[in-house]
N, C-alpha and C. Protein backbone atom coordinates (compact mmCIF):
# COMPACT_ATOMS: atom_id res chain seq x y z
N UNK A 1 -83.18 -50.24 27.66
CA UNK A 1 -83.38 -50.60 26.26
C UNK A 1 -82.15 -51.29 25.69
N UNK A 2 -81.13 -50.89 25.64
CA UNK A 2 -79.67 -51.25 25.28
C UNK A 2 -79.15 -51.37 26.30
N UNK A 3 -78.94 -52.98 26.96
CA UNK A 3 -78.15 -52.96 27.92
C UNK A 3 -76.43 -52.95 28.20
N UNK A 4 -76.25 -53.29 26.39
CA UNK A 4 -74.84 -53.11 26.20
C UNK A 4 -74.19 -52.06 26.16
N UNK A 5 -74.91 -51.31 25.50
CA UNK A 5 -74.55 -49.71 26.04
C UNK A 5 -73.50 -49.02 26.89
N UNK A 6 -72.79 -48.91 27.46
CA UNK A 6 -72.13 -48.66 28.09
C UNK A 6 -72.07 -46.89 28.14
N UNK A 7 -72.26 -46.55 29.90
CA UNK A 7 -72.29 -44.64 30.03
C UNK A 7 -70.84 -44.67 29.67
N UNK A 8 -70.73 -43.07 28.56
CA UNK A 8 -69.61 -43.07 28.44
C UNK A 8 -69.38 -41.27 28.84
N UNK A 9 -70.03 -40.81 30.01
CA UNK A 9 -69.81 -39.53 30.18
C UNK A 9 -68.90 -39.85 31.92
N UNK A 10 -67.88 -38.92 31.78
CA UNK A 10 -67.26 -38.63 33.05
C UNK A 10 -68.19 -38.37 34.00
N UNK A 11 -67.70 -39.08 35.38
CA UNK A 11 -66.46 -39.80 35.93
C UNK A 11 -66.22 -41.11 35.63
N UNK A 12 -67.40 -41.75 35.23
CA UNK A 12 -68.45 -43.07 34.84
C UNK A 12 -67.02 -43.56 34.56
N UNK A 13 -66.69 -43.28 32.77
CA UNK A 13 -65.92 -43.65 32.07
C UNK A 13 -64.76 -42.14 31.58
N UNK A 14 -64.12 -42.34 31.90
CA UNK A 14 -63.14 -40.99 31.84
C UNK A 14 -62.62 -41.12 30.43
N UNK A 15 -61.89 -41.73 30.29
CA UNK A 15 -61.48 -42.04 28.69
C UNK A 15 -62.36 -42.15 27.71
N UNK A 16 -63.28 -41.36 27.09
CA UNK A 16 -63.56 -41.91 26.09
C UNK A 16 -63.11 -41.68 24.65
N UNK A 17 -62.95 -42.89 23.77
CA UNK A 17 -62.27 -42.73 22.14
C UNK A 17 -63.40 -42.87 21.57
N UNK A 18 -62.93 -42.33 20.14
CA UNK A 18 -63.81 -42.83 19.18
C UNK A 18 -64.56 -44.02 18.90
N UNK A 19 -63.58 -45.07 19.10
CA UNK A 19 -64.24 -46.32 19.26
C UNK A 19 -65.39 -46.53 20.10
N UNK A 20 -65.66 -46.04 21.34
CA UNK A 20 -66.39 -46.21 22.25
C UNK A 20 -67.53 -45.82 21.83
N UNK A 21 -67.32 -44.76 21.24
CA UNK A 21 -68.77 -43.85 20.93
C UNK A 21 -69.01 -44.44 19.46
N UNK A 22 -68.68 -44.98 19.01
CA UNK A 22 -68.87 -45.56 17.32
C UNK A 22 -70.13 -47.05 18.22
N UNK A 23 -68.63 -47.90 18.48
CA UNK A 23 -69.37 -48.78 18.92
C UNK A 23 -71.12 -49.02 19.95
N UNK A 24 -71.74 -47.63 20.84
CA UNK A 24 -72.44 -47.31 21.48
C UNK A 24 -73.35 -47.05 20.12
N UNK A 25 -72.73 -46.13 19.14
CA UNK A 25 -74.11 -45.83 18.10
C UNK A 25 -74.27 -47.06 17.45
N UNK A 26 -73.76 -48.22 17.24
CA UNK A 26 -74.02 -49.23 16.55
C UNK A 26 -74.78 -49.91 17.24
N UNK A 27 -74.70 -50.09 18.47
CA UNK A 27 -75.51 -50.98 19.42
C UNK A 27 -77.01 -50.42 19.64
N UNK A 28 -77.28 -48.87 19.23
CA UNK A 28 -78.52 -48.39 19.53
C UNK A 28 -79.22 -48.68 17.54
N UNK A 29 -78.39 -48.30 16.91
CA UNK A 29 -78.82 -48.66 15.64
C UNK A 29 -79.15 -50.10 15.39
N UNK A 30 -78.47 -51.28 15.79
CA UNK A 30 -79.00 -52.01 15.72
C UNK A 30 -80.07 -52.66 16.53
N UNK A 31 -79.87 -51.87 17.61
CA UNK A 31 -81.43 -52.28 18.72
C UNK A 31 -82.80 -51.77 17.96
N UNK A 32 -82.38 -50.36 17.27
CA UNK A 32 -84.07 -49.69 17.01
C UNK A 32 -83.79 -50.36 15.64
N UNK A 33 -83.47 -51.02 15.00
CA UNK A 33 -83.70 -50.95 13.26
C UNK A 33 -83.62 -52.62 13.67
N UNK A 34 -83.56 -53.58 14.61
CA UNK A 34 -83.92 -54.49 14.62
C UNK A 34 -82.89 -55.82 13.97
N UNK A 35 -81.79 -54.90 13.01
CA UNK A 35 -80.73 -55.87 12.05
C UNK A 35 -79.53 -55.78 12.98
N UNK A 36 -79.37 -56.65 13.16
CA UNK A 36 -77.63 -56.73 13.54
C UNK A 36 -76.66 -56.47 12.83
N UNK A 37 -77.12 -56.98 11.33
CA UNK A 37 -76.41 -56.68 9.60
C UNK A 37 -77.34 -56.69 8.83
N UNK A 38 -77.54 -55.29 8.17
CA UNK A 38 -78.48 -54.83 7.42
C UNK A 38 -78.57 -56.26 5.70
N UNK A 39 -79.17 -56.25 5.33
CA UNK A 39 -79.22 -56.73 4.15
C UNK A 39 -78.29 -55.40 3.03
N UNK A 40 -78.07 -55.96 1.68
CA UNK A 40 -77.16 -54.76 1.03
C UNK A 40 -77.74 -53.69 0.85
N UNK A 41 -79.26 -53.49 0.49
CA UNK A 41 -80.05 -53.01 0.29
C UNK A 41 -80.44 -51.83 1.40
N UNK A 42 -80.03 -52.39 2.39
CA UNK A 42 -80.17 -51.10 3.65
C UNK A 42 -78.86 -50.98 4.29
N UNK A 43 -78.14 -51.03 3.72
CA UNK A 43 -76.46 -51.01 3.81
C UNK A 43 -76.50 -49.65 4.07
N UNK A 44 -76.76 -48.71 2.88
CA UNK A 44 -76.47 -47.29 3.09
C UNK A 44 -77.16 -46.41 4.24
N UNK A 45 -78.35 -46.82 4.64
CA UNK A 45 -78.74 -46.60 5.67
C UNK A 45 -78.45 -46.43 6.54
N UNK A 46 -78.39 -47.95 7.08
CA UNK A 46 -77.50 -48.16 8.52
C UNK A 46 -76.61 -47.59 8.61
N UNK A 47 -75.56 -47.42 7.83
CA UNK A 47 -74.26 -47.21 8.12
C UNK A 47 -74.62 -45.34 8.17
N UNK A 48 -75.14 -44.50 8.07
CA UNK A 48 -75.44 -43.28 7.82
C UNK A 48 -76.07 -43.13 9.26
N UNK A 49 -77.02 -44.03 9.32
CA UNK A 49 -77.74 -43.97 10.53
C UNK A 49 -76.65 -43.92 12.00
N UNK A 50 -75.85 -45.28 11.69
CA UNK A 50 -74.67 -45.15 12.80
C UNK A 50 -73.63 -43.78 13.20
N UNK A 51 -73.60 -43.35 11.83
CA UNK A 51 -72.41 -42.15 11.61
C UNK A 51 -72.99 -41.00 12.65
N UNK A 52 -74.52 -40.78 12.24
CA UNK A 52 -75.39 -39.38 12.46
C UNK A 52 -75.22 -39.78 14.21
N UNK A 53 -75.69 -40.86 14.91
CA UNK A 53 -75.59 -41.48 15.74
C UNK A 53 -74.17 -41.16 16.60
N UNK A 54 -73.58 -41.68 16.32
CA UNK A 54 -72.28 -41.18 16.64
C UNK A 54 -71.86 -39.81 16.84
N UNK A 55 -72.22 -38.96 15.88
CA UNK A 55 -71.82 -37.90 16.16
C UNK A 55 -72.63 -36.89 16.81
N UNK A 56 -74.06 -37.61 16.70
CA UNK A 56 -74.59 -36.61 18.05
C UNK A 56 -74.25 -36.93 19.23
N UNK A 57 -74.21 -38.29 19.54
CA UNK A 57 -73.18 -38.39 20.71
C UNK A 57 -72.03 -37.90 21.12
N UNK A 58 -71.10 -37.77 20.33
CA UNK A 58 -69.49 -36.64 20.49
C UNK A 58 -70.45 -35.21 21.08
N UNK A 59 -71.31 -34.62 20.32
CA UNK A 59 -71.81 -33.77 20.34
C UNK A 59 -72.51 -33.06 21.97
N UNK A 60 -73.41 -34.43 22.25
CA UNK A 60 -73.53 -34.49 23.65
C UNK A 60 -72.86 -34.60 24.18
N UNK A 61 -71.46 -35.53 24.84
CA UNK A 61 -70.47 -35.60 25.51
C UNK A 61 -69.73 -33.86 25.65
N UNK A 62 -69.25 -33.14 24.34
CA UNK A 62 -68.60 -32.22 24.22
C UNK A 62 -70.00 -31.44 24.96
N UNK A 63 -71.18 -31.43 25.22
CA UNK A 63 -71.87 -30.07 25.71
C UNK A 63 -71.85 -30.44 27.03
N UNK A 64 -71.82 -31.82 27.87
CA UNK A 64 -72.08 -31.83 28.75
C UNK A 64 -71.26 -31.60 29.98
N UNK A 65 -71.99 -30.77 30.98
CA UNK A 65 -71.36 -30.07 32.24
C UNK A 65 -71.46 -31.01 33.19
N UNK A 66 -70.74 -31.53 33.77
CA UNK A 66 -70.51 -32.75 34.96
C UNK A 66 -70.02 -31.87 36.44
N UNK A 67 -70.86 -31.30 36.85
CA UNK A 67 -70.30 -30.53 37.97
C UNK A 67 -70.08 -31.73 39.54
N UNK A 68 -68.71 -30.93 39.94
CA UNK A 68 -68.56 -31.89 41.19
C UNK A 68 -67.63 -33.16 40.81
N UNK A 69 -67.34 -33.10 39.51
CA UNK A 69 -66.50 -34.15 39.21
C UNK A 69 -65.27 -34.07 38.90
N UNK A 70 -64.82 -32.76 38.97
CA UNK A 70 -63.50 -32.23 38.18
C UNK A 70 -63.12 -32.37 36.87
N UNK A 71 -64.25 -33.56 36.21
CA UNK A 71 -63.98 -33.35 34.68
C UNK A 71 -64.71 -32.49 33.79
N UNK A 72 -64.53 -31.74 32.75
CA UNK A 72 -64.92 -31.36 32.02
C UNK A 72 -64.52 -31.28 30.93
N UNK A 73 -65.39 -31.23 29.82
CA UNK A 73 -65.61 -31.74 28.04
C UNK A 73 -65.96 -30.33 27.10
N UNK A 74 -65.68 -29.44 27.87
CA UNK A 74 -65.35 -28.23 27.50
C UNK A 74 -64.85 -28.00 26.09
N UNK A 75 -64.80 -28.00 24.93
CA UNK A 75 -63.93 -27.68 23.80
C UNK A 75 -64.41 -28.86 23.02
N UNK A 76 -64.84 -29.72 23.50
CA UNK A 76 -65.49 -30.86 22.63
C UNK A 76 -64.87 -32.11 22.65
N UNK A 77 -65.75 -33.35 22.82
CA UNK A 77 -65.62 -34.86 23.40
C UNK A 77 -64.12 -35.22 22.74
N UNK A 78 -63.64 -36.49 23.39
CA UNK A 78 -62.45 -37.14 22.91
C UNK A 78 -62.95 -37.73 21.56
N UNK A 79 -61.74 -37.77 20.77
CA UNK A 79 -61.75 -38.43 19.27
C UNK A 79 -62.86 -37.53 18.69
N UNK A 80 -62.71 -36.39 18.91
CA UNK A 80 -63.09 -35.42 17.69
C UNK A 80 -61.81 -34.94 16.84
């Protein structure tokens, strides 16, 4: 669906910042809502939409168990 997307769970991508995961919820927000740049009018939206986005992602990263990889996200994702 989003090929820009980029996996950002260990070993894939070991580092991940805030940026990474901001930028990933913007790319899915603007794939399903169709705007690249909302009009002003759905300004507040989007940008809410991206945030919620984002942070269920931290959210997932911080729960997920990567066994066999030596990494773990234990205590919760980078750039929390």
């Amino acid at each position: 669906m989003c090929r820009s997307i980029r996996t950002l769970r260990p070993p894939v991508t070991p580092e991940v910042g805030d940026d990474d995961i901001t930028a990933a919820a913007l790319q899915y927000v603007r794939k399903v809502s169709g705007f690249r740049s909302p009009a002003a009018h759905n300004r507040e939206a989007f940008d809410r939409a991206v945030a919620e986005v984002a942070e269920a992602t931290r959210r997932l990263l911080g729960d997920l168990e990567v066994r066999g990889s030596g990494a773990s996200r234990t205590g919760g994702a980078a750039g929390s």
